[in-house]
Every structure is written in structure tokens, then in C-alpha cells.
C-alpha atoms as a PDB file:
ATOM      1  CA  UNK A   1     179.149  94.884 247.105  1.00  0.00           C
ATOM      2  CA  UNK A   2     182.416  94.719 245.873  1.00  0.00           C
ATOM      3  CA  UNK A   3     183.344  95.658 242.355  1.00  0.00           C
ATOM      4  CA  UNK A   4     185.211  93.143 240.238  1.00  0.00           C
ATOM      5  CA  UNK A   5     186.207  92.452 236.579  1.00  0.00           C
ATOM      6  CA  UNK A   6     183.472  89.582 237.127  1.00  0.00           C
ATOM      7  CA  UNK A   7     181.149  91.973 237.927  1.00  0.00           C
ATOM      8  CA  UNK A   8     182.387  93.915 234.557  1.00  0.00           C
ATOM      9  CA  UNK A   9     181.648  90.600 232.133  1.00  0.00           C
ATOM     10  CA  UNK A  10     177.802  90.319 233.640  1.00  0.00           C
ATOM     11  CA  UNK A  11     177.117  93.991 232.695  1.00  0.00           C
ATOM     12  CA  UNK A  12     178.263  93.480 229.257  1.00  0.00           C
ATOM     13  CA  UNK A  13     176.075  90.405 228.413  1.00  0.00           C
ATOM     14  CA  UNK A  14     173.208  92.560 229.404  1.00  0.00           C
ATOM     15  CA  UNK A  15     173.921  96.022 229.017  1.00  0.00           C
ATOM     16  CA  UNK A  16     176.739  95.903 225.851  1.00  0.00           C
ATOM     17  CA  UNK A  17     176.284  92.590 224.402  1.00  0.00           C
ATOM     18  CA  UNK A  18     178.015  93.263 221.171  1.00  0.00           C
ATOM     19  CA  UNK A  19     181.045  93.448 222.979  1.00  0.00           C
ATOM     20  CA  UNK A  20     180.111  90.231 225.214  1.00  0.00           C
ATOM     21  CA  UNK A  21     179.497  88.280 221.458  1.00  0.00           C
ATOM     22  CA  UNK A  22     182.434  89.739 220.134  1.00  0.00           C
ATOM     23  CA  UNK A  23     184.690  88.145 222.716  1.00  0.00           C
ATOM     24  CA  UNK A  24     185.493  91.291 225.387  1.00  0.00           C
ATOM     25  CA  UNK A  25     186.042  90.705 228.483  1.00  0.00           C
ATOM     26  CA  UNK A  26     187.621  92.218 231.701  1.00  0.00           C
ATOM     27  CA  UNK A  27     190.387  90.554 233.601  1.00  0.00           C
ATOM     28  CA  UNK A  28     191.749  92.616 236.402  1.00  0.00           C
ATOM     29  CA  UNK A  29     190.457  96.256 238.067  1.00  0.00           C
ATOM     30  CA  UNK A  30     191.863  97.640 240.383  1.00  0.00           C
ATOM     31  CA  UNK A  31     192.263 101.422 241.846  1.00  0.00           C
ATOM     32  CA  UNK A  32     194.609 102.486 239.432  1.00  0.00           C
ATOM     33  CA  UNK A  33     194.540  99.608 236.508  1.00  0.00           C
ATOM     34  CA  UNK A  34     191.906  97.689 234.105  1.00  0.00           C
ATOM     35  CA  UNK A  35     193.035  94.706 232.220  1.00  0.00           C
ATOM     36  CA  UNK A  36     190.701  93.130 229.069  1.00  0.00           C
ATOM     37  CA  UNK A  37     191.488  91.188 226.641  1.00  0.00           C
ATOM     38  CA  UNK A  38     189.648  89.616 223.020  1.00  0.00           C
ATOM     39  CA  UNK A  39     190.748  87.039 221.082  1.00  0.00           C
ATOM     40  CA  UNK A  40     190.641  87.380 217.465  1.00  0.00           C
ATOM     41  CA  UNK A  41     188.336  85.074 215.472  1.00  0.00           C
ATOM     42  CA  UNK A  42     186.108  84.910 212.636  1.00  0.00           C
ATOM     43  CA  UNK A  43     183.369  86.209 214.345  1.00  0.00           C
ATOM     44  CA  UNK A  44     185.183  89.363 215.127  1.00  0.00           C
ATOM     45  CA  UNK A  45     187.444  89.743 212.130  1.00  0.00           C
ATOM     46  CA  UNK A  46     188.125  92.312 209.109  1.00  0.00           C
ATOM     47  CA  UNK A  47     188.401  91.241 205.560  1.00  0.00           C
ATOM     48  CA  UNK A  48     192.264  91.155 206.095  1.00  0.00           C
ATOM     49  CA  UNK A  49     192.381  88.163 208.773  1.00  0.00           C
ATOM     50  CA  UNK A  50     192.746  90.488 211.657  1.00  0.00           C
ATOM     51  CA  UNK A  51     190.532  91.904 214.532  1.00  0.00           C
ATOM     52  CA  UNK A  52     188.034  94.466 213.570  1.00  0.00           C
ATOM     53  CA  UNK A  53     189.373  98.193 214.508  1.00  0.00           C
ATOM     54  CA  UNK A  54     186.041  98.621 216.638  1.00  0.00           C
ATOM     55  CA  UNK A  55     186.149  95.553 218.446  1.00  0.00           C
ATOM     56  CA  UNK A  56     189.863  96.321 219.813  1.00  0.00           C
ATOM     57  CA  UNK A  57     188.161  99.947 220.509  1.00  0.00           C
ATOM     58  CA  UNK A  58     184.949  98.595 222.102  1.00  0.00           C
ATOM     59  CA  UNK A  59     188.162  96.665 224.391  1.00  0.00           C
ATOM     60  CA  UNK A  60     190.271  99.616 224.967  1.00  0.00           C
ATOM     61  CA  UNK A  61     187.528 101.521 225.619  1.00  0.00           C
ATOM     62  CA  UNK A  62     185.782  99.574 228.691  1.00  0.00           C
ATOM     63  CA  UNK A  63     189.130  99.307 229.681  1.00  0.00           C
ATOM     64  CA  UNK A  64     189.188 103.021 230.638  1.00  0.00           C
ATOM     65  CA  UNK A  65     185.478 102.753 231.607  1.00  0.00           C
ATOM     66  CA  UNK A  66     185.302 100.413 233.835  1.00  0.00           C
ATOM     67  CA  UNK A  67     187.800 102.550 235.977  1.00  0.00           C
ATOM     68  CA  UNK A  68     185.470 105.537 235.570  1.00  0.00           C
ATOM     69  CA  UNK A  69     182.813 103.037 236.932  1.00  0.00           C
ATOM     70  CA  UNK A  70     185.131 101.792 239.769  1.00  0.00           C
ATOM     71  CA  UNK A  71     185.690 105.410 240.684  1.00  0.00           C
ATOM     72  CA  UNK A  72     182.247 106.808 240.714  1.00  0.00           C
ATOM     73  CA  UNK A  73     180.999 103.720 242.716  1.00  0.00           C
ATOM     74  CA  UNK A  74     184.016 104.471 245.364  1.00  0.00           C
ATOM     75  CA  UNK A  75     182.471 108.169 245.346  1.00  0.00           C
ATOM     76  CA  UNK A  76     179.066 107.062 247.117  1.00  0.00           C
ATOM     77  CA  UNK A  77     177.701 109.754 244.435  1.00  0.00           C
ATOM     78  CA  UNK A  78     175.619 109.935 241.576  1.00  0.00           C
ATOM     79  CA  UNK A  79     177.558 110.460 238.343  1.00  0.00           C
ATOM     80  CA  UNK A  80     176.911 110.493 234.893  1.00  0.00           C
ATOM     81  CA  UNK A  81     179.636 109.800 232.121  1.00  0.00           C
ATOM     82  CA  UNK A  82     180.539 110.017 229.238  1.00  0.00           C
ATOM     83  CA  UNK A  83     182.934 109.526 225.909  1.00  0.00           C
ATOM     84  CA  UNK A  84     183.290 112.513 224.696  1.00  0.00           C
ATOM     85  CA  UNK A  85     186.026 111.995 222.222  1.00  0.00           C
ATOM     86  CA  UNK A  86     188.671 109.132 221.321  1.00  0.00           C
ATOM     87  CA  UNK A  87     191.824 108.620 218.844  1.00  0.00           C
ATOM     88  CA  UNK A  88     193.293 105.777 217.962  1.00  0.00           C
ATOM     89  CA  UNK A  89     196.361 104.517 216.284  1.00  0.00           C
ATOM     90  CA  UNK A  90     196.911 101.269 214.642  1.00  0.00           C
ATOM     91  CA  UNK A  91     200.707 100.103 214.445  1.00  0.00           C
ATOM     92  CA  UNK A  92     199.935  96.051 213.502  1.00  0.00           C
ATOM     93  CA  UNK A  93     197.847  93.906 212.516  1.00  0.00           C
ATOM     94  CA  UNK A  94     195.940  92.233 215.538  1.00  0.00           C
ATOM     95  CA  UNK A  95     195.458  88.420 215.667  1.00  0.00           C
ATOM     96  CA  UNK A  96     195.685  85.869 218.551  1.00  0.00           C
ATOM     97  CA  UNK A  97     194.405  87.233 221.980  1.00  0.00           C
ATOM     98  CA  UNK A  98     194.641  90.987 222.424  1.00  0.00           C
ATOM     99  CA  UNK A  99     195.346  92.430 225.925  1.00  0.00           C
ATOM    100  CA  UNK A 100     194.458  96.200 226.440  1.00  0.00           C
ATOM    101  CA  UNK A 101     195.797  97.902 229.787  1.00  0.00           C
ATOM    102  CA  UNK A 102     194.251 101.310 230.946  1.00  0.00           C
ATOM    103  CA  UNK A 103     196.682 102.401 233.392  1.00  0.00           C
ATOM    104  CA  UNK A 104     195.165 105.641 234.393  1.00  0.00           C
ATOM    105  CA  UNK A 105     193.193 105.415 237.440  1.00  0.00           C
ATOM    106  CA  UNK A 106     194.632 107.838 239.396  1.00  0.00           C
ATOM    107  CA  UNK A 107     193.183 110.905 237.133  1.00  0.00           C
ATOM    108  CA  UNK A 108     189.622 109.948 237.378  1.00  0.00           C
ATOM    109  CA  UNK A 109     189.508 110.256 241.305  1.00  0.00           C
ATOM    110  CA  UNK A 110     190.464 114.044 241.003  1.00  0.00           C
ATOM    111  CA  UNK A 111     188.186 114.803 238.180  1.00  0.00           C
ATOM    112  CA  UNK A 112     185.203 112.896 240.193  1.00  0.00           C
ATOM    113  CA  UNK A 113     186.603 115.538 243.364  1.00  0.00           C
ATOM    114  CA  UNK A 114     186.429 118.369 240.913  1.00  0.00           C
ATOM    115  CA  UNK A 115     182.933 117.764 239.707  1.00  0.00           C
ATOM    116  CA  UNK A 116     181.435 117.152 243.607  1.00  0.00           C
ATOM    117  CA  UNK A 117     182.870 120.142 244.963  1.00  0.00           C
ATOM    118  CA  UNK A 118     182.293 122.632 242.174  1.00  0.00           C
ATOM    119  CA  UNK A 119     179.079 121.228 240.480  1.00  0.00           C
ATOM    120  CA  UNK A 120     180.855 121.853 236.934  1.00  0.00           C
ATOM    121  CA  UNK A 121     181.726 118.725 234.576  1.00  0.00           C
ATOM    122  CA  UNK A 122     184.833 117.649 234.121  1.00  0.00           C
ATOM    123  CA  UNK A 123     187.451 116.178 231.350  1.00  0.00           C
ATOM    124  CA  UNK A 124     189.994 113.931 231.179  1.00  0.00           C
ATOM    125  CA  UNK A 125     191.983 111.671 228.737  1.00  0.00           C
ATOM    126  CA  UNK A 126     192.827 107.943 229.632  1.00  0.00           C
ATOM    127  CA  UNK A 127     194.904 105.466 227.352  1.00  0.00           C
ATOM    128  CA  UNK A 128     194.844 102.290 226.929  1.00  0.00           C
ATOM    129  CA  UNK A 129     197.513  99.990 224.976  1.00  0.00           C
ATOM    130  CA  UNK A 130     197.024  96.902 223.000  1.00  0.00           C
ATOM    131  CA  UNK A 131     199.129  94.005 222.693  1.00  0.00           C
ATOM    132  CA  UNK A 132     199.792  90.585 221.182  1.00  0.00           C
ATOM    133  CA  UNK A 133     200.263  87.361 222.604  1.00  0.00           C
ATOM    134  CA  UNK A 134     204.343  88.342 222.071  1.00  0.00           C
ATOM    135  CA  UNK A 135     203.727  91.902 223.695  1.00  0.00           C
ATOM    136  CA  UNK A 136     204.252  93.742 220.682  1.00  0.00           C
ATOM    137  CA  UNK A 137     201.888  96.725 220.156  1.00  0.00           C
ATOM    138  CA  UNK A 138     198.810  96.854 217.910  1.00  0.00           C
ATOM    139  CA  UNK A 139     196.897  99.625 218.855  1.00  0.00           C
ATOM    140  CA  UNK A 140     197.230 102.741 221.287  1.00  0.00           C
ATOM    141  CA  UNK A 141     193.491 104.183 222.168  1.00  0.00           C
ATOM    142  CA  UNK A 142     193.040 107.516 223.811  1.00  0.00           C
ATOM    143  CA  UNK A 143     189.110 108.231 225.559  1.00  0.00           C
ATOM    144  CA  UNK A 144     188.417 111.887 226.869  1.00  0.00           C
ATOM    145  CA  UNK A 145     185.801 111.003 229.404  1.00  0.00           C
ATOM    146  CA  UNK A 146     183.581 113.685 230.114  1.00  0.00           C
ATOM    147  CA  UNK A 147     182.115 113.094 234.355  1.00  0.00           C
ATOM    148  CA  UNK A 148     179.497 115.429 235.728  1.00  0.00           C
ATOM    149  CA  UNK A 149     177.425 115.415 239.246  1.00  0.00           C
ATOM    150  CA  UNK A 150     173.829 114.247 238.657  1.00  0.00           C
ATOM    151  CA  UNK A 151     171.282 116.660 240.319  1.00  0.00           C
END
């Protein structure tokens, strides 16, 4: 079964579905790049107009995780992850449809190596960058995802 940004969208209506409500949603995945995007709207909004700092994170961050899950399926292995810490940085205010783009696939495959050939977990940052409708920046979102074999 092939795994698609499709694929991505069903698994958040039933496994996330405050991120399904709130408007998340994958576009493109690929081996080395995740695309999702959120519109901003009332249902999803700060006191200020603008998208809600954890919805563009809840974004940003399945943009790095759905690579982790492309990876681990490609493995043929079973492997647990995990956020183990994120940063984020807010540069303007986000309205109209957000686009976040993890670009980052590439580390994930060594770190999954790593973890089936020594047994140990392993750690790795991945960033993802938001943008407007005009492709100006509103938020930069770093995830150190923690991946580990599962006996």
C-alpha cells in the first residue's frame, strides 16, 4: 500500500482530529519533502485575527512527521517515535492559507539505519517553514524527533 498525503488526511480525522477540525491537512510527501497547509479562520483563530500559534505548530509539526512515518514504513520495521522537543519562532502574523514545508527527509533515513543496526535510539532535528499566500514567512518550527527499534 502506497503512502500518500491522502493517506495522511484519513489518519488525522481519526487518530488527531483536532488538527483535522482545525483545518490541517497534507498536500504532497515525498522521500525527501512534506507539504501542509491550514487556512486561517474563525474556528482556528487568536484574539488578534490571526491563526492560533498551536494550530500552525500542530501543521509544521505533521509536516516533519509524516516523513518520519514515510520513512519507518519504507524500513519494513517496527519503530516507535517521538517529539522530543520543538522551538518555534513567530516573524508575522498568519492569516489567509498557511503552507508549511519540511524539507528534511533525507536525515530521518540515517537515523532509522542507526537505530536498526545498533539497537540504541536516535535524535534528530527537522524544520519546517511557514508561509503566506504572498510567500512571506510567518513561522519557522524546529521538531527533535526522537526514533527507537521496537523489541
Amino acid at each position: 500500500m502506497e503512502f500518500t498525503a491522502g493517506k495522511i488526511n484519513t489518519f488525522l480525522f481519526f487518530k488527531l482530529p483536532s488538527a483535522f477540525w482545525c483545518g490541517v491537512r497534507a498536500k504532497t510527501l515525498d522521500n525527501n519533502q512534506c507539504t501542509v497547509s491550514v487556512k486561517h479562520r474563525w474556528f482556528n483563530q487568536n484574539p488578534f485575527n490571526s491563526m492560533y500559534f498551536a494550530v500552525q505548530a500542530m501543521a509544521a509539526e505533521l509536516s516533519t512527521g509524516a516523513l518520519v512515518m514515510y520513512q519507518i514504513k519504507k524500513s519494513g520495521r517496527k519503530i516507535s517515535m517521538l517529539v522530543a522537543n520543538n522551538k518555534g519562532n513567530f516573524t508575522k502574523k498568519a492569516t489567509g492559507r498557511i503552507t508549511f514545508v519540511c524539507q528534511d527527509g533525507h536525515l530521518i533515513e540515517q537515523a532509522i539505519q542507526r537505530t536498526i543496526a545498533t539497537g540504541e535510539g536516535q535524535t534528530f532535528w527537522m524544520k519546517s517553514i511557514g508561509k503566506d499566500e504572498k510567500g512571506d514567512q510567518v513561522s519557522e518550527m524546529d521538531f527533535e524527533w526522537s526514533v527507537r527499534l521496537k523489541h
